[in-house]
C-alpha atoms as a PDB file:
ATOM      1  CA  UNK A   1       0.000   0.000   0.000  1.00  0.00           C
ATOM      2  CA  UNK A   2       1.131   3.304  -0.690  1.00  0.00           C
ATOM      3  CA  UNK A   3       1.504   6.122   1.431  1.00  0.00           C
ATOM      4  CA  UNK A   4      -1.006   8.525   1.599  1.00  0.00           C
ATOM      5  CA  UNK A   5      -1.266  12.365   0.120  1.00  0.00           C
ATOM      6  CA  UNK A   6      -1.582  15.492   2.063  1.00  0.00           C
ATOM      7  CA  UNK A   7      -2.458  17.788  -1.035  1.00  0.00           C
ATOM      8  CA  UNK A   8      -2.586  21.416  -0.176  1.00  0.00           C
ATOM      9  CA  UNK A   9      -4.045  23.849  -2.505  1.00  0.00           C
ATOM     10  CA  UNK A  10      -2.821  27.222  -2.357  1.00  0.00           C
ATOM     11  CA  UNK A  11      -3.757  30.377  -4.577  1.00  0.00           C
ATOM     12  CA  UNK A  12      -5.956  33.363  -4.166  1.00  0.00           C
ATOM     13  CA  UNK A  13      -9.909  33.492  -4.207  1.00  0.00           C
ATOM     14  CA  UNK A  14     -11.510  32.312  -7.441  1.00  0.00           C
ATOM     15  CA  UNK A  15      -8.175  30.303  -8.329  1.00  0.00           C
ATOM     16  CA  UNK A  16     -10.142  27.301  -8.891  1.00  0.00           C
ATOM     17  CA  UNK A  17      -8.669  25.149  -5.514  1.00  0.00           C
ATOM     18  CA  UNK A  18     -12.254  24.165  -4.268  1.00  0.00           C
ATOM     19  CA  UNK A  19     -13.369  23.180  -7.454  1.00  0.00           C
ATOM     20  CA  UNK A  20      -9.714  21.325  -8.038  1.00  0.00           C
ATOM     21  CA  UNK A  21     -10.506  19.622  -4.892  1.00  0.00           C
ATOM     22  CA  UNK A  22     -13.888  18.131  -5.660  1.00  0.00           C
ATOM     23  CA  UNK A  23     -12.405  16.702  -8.642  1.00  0.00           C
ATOM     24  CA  UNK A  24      -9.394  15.427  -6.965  1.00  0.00           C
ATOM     25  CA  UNK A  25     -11.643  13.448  -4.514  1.00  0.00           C
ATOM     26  CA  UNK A  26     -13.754  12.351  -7.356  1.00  0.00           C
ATOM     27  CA  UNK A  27     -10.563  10.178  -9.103  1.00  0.00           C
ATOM     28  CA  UNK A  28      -9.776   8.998  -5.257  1.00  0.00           C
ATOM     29  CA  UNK A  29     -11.982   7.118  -3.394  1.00  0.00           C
ATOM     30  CA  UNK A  30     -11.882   8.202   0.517  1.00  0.00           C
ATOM     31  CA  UNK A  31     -10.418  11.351   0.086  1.00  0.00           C
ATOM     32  CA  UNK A  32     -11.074  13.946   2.607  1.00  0.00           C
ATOM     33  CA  UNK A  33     -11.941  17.509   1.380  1.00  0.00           C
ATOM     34  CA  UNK A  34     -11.016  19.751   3.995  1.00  0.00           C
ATOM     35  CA  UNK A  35     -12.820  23.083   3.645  1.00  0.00           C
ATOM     36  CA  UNK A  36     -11.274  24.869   6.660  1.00  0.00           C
ATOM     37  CA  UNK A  37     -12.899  28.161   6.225  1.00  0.00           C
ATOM     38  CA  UNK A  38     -16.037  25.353   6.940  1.00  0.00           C
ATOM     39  CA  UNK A  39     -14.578  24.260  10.000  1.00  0.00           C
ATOM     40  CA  UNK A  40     -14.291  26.963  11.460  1.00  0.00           C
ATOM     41  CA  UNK A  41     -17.735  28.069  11.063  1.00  0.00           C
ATOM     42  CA  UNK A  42     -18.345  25.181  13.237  1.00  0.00           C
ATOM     43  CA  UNK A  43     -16.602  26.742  16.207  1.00  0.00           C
ATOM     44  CA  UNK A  44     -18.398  29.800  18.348  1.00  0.00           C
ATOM     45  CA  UNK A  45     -16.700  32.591  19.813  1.00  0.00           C
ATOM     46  CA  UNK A  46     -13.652  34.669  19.301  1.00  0.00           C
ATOM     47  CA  UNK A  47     -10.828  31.581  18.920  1.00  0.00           C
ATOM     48  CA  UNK A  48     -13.165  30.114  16.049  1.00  0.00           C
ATOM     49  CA  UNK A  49     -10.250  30.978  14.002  1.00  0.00           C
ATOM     50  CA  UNK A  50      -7.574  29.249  16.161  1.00  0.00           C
ATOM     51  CA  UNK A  51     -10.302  26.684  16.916  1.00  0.00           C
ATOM     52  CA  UNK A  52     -10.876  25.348  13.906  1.00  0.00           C
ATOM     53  CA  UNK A  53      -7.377  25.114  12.482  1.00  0.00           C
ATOM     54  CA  UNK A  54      -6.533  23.252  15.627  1.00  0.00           C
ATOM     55  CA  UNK A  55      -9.384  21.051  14.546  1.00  0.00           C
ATOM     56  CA  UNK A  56      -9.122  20.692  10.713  1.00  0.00           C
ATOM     57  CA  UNK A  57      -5.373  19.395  11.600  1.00  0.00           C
ATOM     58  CA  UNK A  58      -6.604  16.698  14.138  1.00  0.00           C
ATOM     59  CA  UNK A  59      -9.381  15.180  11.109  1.00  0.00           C
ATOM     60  CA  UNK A  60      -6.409  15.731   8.873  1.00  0.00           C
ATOM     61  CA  UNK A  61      -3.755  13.133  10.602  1.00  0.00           C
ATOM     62  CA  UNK A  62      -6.526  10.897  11.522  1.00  0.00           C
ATOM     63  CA  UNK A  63      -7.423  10.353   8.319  1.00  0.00           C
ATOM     64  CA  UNK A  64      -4.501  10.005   6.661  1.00  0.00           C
ATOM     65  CA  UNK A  65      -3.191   7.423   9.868  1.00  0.00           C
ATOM     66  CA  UNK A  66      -6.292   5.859   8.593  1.00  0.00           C
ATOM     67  CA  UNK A  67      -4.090   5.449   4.920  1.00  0.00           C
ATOM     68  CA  UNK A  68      -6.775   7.847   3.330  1.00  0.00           C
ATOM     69  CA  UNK A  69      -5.972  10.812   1.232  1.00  0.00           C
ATOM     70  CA  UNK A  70      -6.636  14.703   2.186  1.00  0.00           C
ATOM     71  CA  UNK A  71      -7.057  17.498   0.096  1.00  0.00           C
ATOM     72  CA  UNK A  72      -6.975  21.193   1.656  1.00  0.00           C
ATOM     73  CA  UNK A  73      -8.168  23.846  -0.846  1.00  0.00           C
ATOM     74  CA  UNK A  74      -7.433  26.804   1.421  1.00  0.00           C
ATOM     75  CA  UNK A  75      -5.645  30.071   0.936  1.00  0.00           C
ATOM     76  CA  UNK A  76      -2.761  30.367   3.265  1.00  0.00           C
ATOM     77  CA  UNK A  77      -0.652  33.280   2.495  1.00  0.00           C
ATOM     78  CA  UNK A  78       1.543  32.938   6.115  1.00  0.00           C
ATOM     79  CA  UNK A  79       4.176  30.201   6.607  1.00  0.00           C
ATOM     80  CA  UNK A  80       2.812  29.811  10.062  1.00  0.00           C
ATOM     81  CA  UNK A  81      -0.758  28.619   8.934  1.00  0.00           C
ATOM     82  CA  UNK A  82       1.241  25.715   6.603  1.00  0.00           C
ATOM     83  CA  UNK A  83       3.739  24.368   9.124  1.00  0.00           C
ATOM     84  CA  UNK A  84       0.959  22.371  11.238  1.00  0.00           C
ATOM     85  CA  UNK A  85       0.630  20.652   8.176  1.00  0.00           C
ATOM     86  CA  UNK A  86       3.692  20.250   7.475  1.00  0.00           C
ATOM     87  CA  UNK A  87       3.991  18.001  10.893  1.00  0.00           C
ATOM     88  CA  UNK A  88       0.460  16.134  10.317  1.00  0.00           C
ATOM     89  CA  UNK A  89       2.267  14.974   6.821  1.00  0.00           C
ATOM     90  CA  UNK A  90       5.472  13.789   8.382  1.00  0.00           C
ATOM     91  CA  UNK A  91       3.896  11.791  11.573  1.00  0.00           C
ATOM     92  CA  UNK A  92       1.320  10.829   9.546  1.00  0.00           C
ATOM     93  CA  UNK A  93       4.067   9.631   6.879  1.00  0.00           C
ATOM     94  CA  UNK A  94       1.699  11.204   4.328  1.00  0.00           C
ATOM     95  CA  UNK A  95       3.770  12.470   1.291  1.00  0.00           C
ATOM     96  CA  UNK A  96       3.083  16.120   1.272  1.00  0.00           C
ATOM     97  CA  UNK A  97       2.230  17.956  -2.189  1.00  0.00           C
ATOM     98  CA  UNK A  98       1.755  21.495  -1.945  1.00  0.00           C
ATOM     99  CA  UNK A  99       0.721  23.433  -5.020  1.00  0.00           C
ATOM    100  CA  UNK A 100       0.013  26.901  -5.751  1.00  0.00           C
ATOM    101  CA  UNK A 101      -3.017  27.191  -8.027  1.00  0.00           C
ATOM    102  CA  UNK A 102      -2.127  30.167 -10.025  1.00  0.00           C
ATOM    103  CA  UNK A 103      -4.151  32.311 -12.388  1.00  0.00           C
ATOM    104  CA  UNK A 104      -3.406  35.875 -14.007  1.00  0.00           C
ATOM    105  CA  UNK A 105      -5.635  38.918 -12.448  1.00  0.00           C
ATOM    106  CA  UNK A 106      -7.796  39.332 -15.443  1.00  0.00           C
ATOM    107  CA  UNK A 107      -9.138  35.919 -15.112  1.00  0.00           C
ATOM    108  CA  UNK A 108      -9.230  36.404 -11.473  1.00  0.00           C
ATOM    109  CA  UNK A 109     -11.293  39.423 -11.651  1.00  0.00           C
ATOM    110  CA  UNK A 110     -13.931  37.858 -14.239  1.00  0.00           C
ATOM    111  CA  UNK A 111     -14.253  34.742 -11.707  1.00  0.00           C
ATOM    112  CA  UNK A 112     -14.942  36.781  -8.496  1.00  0.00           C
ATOM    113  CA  UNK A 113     -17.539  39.131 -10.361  1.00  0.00           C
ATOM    114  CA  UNK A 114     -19.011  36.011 -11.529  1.00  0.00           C
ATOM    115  CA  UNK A 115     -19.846  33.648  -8.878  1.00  0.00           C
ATOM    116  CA  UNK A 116     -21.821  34.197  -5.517  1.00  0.00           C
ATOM    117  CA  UNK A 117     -19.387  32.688  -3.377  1.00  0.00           C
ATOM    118  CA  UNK A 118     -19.996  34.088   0.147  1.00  0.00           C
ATOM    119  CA  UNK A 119     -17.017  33.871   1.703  1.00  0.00           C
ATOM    120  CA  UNK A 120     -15.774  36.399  -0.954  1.00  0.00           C
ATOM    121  CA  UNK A 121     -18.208  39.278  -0.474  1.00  0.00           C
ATOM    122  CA  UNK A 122     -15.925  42.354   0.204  1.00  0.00           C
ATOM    123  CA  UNK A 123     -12.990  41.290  -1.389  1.00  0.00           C
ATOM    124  CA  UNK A 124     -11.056  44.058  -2.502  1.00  0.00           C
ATOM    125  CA  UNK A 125      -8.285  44.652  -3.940  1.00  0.00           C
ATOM    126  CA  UNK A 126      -6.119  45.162  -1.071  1.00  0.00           C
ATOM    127  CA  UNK A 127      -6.887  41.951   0.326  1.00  0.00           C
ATOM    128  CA  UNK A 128      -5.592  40.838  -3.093  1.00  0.00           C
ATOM    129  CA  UNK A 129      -2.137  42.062  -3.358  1.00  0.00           C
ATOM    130  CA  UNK A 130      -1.689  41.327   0.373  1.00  0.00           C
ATOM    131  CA  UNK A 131      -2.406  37.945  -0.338  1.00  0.00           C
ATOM    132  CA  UNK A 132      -0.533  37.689  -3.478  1.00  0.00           C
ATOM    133  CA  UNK A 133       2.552  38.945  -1.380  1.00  0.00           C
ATOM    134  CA  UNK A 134       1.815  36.145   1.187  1.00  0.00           C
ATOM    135  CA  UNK A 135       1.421  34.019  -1.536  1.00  0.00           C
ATOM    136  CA  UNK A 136       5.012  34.739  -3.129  1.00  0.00           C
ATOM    137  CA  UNK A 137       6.424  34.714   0.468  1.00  0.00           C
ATOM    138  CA  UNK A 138       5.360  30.993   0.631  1.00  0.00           C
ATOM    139  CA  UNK A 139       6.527  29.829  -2.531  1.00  0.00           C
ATOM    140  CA  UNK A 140       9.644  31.112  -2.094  1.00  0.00           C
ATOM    141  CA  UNK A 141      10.532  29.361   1.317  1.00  0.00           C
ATOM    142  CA  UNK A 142       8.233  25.990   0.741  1.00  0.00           C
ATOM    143  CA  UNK A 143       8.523  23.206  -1.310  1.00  0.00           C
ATOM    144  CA  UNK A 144       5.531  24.348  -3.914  1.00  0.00           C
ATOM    145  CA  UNK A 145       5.082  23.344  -7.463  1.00  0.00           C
ATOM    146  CA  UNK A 146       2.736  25.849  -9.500  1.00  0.00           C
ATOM    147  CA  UNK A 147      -0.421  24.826 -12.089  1.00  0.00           C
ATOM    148  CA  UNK A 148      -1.509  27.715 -13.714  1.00  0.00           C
ATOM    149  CA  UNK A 149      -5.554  27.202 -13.840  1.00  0.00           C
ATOM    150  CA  UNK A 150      -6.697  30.290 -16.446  1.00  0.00           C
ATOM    151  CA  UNK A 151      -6.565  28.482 -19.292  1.00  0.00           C
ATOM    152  CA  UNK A 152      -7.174  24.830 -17.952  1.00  0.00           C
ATOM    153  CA  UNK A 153     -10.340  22.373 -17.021  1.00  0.00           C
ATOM    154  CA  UNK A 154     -11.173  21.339 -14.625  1.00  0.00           C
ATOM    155  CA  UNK A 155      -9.897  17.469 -15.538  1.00  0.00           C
ATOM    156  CA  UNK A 156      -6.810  19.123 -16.918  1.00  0.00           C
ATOM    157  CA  UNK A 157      -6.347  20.537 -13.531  1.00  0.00           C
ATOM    158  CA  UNK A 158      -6.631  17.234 -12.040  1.00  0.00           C
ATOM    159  CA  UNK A 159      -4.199  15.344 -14.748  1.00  0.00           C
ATOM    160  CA  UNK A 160      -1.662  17.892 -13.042  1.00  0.00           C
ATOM    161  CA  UNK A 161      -2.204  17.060  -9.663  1.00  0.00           C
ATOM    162  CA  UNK A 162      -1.653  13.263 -10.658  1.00  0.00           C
ATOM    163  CA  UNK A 163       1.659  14.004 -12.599  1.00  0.00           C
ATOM    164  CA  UNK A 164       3.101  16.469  -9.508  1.00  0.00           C
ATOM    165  CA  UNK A 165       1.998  13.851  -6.875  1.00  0.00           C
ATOM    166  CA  UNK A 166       3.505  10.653  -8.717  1.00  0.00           C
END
């Protein structure tokens, strides 16, 4: 048996990583789809944040002790927020992949007008290039292969995240 993947998807809103991750699970069986930013809606009060990181990394080891897959489709600009993971992978000994879905603004802006996501009402563009400097920060210190999503399906998406894993 194989080890099992701890696939991170990185990239800013409307890159395409929840939609990636749906379609990741689809092709494996058992794979977890961890929507943190759903977590932590479970948790009440002022640590929800802290709360439901803690958490998401708890279901995350368990399931891949369990010799299932994870997927994370989650924005995480801040070295901080990826180094938890980074210790779930290794005593889980999951074989981390961590890829930064990327995607030029144009496309970026068309996507976000587009689409009723919640979680992305009040973006601006602020948030944006703060993120995109958190982003850079990351894949400059991390491990992080890129798959640039503009011009890609959704299955072509997917055939990259099988040839970067493998």
């Amino acid at each position: 048996m194989s080890s099992p993947i701890l696939l991170l998807l990185n990239g800013l809103p409307a890159s395409g990583k929840s939609t990636a991750a749906q379609a990741w699970a689809a092709h494996r069986p058992g794979t977890l789809v961890l929507e943190i930013d759903l977590i932590k809606t479970l948790v009440s009060g002022d640590d929800a944040a802290v709360l439901g990181r803690s958490l998401a990394h708890a279901m995350a080891e368990a399931h891949l002790l369990s010799g299932h897959d994870v997927v994370v489709p989650q924005l995480t600009a801040r070295i901080s927020n990826l180094v938890p993971f980074e210790k779930v992978a290794t005593r889980a000994r999951a074989a981390l992949v961590h890829v930064l879905l990327d995607v030029d603004p144009e496309t970026l802006h068309r996507r976000v007008m587009s689409d009723d996501a919640r979680h992305r009402d009040g973006l601006d563009e602020q948030q944006l290039t703060d993120y995109s400097a958190g982003l850079r920060d990351v894949a400059r210190t991390r491990d992080v292969a890129r798959v640039d999503t503009a011009q890609l399906t959704t299955d072509e998406v997917v055939t990259e995240l099988e040839r970067l894993h493998g």
